[in-house]
PDB file of N, CA and C in Angstrom:
ATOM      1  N   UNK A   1       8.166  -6.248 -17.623  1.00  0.00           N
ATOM      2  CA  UNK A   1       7.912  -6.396 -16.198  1.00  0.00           C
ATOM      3  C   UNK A   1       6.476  -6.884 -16.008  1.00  0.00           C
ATOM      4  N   UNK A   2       6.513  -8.009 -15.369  1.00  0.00           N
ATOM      5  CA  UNK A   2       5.265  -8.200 -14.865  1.00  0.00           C
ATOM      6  C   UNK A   2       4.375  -8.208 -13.843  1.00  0.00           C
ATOM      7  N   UNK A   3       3.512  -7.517 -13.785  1.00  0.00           N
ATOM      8  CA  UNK A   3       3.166  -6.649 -12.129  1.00  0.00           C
ATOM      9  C   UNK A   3       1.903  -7.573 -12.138  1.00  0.00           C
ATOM     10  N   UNK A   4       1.512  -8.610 -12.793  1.00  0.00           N
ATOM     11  CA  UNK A   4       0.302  -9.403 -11.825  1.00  0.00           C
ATOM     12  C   UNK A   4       0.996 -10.458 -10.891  1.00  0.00           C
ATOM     13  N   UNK A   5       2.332 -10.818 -10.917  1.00  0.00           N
ATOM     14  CA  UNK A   5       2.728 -11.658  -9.514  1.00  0.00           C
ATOM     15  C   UNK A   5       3.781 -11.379  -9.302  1.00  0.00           C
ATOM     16  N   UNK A   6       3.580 -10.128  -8.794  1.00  0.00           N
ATOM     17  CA  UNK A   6       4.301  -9.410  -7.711  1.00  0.00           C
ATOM     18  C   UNK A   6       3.435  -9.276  -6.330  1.00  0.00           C
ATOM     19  N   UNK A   7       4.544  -9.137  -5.687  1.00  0.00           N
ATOM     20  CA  UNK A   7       3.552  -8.713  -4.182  1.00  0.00           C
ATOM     21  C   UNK A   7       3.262  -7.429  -4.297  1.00  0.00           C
ATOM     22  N   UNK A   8       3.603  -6.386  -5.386  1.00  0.00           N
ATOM     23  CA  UNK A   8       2.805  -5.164  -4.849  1.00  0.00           C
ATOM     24  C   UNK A   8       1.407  -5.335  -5.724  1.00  0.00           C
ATOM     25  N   UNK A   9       0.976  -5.771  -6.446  1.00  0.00           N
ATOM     26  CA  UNK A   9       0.041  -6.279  -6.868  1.00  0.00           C
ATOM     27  C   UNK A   9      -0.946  -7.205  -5.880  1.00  0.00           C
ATOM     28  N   UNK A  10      -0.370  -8.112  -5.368  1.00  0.00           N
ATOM     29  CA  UNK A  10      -1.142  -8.847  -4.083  1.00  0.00           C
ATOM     30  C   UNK A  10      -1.573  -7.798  -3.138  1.00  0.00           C
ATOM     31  N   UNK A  11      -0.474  -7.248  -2.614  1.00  0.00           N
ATOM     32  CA  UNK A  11      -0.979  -5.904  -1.425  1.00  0.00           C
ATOM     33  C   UNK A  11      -2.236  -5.270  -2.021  1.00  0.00           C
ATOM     34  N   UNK A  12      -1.922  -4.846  -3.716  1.00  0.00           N
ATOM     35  CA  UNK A  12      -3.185  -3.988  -3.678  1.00  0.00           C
ATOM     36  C   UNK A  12      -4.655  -4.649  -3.793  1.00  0.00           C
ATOM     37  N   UNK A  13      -4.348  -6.300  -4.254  1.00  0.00           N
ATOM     38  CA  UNK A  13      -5.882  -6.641  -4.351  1.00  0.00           C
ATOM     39  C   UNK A  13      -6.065  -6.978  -2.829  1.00  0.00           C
ATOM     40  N   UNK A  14      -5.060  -7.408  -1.864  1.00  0.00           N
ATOM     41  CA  UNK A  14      -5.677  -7.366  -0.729  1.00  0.00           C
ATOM     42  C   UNK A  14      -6.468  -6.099   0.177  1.00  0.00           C
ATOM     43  N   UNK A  15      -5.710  -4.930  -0.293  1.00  0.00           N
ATOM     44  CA  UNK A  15      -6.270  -3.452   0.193  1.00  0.00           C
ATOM     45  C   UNK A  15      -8.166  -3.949  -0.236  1.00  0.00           C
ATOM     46  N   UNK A  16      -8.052  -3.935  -1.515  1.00  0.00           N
ATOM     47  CA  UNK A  16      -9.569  -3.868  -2.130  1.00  0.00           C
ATOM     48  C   UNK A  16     -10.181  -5.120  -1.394  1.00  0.00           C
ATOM     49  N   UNK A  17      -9.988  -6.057  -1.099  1.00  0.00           N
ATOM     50  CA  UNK A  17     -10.485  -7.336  -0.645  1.00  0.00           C
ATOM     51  C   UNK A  17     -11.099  -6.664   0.645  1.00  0.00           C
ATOM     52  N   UNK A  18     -10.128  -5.857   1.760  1.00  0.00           N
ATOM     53  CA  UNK A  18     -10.314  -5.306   2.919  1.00  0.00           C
ATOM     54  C   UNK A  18     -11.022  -4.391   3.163  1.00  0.00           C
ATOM     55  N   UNK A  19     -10.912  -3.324   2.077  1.00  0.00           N
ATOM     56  CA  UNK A  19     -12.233  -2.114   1.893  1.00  0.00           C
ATOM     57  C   UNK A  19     -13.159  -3.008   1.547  1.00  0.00           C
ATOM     58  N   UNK A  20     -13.838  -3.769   0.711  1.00  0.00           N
ATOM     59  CA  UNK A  20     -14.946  -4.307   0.539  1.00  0.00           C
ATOM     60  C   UNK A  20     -15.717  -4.833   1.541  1.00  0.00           C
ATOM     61  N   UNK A  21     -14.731  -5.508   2.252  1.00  0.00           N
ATOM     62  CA  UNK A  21     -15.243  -6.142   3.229  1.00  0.00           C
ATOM     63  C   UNK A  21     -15.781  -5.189   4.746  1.00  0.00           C
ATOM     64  N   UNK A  22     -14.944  -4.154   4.778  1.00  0.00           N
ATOM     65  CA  UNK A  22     -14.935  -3.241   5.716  1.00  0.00           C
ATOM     66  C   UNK A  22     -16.453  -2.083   5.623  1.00  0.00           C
ATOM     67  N   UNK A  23     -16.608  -2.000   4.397  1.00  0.00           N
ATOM     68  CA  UNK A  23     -17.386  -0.852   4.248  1.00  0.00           C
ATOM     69  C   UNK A  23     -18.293  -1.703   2.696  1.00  0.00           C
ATOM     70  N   UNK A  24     -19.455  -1.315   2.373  1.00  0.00           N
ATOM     71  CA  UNK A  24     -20.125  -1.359   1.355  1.00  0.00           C
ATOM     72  C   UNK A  24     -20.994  -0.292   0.540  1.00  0.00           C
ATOM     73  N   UNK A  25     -20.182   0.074  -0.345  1.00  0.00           N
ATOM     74  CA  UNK A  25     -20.603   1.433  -1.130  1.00  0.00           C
ATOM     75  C   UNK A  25     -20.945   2.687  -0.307  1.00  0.00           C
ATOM     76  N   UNK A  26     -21.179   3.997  -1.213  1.00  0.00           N
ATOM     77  CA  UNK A  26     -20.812   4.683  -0.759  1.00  0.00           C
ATOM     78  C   UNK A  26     -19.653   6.088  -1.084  1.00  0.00           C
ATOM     79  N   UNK A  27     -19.859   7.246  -1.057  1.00  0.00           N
ATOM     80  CA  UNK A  27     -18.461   8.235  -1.024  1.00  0.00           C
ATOM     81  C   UNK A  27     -17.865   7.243   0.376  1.00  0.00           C
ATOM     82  N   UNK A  28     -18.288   7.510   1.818  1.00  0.00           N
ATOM     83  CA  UNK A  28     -17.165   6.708   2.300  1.00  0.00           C
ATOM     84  C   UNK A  28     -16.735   5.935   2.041  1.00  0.00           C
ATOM     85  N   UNK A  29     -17.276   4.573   1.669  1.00  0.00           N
ATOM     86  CA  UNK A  29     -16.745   3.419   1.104  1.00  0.00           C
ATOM     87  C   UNK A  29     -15.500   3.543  -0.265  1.00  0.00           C
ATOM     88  N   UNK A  30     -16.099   4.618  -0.987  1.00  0.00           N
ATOM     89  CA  UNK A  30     -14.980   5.013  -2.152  1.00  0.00           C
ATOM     90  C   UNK A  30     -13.681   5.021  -1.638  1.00  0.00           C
ATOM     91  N   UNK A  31     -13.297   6.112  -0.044  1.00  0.00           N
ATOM     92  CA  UNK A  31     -12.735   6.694   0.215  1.00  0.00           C
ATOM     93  C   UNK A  31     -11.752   5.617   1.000  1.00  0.00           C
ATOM     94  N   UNK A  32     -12.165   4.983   1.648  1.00  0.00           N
ATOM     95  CA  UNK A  32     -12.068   3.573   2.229  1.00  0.00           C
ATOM     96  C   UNK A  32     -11.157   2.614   1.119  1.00  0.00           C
ATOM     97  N   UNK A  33     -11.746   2.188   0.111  1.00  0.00           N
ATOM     98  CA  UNK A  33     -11.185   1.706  -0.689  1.00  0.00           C
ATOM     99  C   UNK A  33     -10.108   1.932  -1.186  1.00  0.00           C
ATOM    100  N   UNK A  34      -9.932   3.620  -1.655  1.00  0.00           N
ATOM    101  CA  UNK A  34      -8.294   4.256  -1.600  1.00  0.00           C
ATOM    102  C   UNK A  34      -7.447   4.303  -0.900  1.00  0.00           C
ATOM    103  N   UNK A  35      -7.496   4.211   0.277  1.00  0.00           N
ATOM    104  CA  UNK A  35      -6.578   4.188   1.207  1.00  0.00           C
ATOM    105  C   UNK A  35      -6.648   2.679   1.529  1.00  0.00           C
ATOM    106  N   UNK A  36      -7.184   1.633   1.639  1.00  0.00           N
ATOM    107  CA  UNK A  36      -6.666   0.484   1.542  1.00  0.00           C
ATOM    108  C   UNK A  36      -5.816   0.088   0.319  1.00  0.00           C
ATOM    109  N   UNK A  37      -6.439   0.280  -1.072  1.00  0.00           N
ATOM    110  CA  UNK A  37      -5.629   0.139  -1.858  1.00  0.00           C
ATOM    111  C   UNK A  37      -4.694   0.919  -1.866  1.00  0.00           C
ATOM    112  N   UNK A  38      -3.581   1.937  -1.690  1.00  0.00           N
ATOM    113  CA  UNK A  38      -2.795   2.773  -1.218  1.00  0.00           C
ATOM    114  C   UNK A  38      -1.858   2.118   0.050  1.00  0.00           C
ATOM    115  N   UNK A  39      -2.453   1.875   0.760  1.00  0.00           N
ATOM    116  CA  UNK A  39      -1.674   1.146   1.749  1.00  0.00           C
ATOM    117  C   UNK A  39      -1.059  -0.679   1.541  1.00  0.00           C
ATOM    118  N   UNK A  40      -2.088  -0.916   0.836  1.00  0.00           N
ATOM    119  CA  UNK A  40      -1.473  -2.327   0.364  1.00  0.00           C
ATOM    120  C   UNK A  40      -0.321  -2.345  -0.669  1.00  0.00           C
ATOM    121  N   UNK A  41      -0.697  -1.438  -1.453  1.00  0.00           N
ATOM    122  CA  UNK A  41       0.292  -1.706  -2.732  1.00  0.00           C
ATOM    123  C   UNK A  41       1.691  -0.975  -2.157  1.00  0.00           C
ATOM    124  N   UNK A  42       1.559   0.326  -0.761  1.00  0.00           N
ATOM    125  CA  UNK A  42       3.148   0.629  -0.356  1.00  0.00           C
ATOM    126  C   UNK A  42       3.924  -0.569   0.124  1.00  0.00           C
ATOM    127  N   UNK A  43       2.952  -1.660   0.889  1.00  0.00           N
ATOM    128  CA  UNK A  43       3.329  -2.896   1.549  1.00  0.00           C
ATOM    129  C   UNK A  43       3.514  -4.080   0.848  1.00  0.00           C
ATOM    130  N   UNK A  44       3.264  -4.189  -0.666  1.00  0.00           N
ATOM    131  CA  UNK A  44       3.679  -4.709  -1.420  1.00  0.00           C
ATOM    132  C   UNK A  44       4.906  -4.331  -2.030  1.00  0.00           C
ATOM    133  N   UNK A  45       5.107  -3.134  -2.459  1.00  0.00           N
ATOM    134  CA  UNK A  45       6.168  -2.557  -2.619  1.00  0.00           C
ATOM    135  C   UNK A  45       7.676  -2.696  -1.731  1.00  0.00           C
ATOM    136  N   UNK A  46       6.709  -2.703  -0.489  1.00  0.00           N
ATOM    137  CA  UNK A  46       8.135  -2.839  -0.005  1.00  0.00           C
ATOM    138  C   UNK A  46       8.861  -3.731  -0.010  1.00  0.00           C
ATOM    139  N   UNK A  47       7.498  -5.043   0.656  1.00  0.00           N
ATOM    140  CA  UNK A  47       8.121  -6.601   0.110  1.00  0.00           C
ATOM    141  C   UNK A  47       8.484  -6.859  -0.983  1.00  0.00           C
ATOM    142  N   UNK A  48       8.724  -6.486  -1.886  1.00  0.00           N
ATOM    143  CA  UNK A  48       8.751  -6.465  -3.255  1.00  0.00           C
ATOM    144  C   UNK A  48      10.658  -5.693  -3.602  1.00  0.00           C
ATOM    145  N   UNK A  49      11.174  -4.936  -2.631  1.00  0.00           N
ATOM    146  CA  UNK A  49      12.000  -4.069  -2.927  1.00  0.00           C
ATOM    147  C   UNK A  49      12.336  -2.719  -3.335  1.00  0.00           C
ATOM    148  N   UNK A  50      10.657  -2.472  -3.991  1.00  0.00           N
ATOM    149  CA  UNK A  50      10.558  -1.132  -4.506  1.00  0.00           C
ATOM    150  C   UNK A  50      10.998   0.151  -3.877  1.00  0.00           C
ATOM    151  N   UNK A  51      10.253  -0.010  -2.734  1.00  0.00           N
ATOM    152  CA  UNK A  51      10.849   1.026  -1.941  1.00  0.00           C
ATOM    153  C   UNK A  51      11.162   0.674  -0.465  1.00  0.00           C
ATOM    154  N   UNK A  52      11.957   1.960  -0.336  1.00  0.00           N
ATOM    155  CA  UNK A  52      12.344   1.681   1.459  1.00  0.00           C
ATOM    156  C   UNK A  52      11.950   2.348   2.365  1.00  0.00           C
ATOM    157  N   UNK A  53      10.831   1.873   3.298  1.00  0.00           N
ATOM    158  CA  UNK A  53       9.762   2.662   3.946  1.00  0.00           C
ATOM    159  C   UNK A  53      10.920   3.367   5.111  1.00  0.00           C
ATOM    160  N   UNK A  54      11.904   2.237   5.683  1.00  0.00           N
ATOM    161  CA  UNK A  54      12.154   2.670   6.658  1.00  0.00           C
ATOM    162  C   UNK A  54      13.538   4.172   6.075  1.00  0.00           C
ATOM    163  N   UNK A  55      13.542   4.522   5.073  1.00  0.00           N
ATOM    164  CA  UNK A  55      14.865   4.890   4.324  1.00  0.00           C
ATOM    165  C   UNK A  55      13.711   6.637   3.858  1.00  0.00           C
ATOM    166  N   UNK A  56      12.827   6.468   4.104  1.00  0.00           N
ATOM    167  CA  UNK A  56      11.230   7.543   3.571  1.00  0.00           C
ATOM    168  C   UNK A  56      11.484   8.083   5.037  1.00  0.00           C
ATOM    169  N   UNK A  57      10.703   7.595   6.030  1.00  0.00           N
ATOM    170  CA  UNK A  57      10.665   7.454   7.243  1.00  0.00           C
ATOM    171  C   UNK A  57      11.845   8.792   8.058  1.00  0.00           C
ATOM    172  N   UNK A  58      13.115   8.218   7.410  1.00  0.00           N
ATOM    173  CA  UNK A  58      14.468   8.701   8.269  1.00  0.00           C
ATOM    174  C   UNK A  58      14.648   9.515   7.365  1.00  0.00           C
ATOM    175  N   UNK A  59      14.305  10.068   6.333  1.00  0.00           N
ATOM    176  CA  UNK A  59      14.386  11.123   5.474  1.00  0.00           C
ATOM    177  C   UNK A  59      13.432  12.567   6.059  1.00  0.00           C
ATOM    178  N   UNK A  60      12.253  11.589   6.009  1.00  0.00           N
ATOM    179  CA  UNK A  60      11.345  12.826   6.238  1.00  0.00           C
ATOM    180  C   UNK A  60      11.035  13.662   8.036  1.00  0.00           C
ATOM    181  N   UNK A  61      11.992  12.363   9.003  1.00  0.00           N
ATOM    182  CA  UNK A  61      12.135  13.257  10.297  1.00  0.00           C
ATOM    183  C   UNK A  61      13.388  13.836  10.316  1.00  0.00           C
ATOM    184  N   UNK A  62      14.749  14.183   9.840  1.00  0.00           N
ATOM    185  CA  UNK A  62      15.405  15.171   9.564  1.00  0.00           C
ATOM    186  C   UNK A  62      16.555  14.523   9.542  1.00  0.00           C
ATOM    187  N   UNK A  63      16.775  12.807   9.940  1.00  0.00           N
ATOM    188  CA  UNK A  63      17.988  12.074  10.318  1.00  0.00           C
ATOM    189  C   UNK A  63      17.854  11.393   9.038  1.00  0.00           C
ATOM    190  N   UNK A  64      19.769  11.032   9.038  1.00  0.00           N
ATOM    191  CA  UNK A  64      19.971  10.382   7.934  1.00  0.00           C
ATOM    192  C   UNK A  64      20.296   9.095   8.852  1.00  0.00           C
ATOM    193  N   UNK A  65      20.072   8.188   7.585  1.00  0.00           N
ATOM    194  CA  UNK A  65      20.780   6.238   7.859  1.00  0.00           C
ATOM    195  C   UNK A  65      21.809   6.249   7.685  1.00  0.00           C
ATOM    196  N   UNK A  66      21.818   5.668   8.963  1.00  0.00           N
ATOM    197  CA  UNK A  66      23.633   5.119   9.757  1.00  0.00           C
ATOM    198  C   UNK A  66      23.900   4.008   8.927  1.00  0.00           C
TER     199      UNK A  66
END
């Protein structure tokens, strides 16, 4: 499997592209950086197939998919 051209790979260097740009060093900036990278790579993932946000989503408020 190759995870440098995948989109969850893109998501996550875009997360880091976005913390960098957002914040510059730093514990906040660290902190910043994780949660962009974290959020990119779920949004890569999803485009990607990995997972199903909206299928997480309807799990974790108590309803199942119709």
């Amino acid at each position: 499997m190759n995870l440098l051209g995948t989109k969850t790979a893109l998501g996550i260097i875009a997360g880091v592209i976005v913390a960098f740009f957002v914040t510059f060093g730093g514990w906040p900036g660290l902190l910043w950086l994780l949660l962009f990278v974290a959020i990119g790579g779920v949004i890569g993932a999803q485009l990607d197939g990995r997972v199903d946000i909206a299928e997480i989503i309807s799990a974790g408020s108590g309803r199942g998919r119709s």
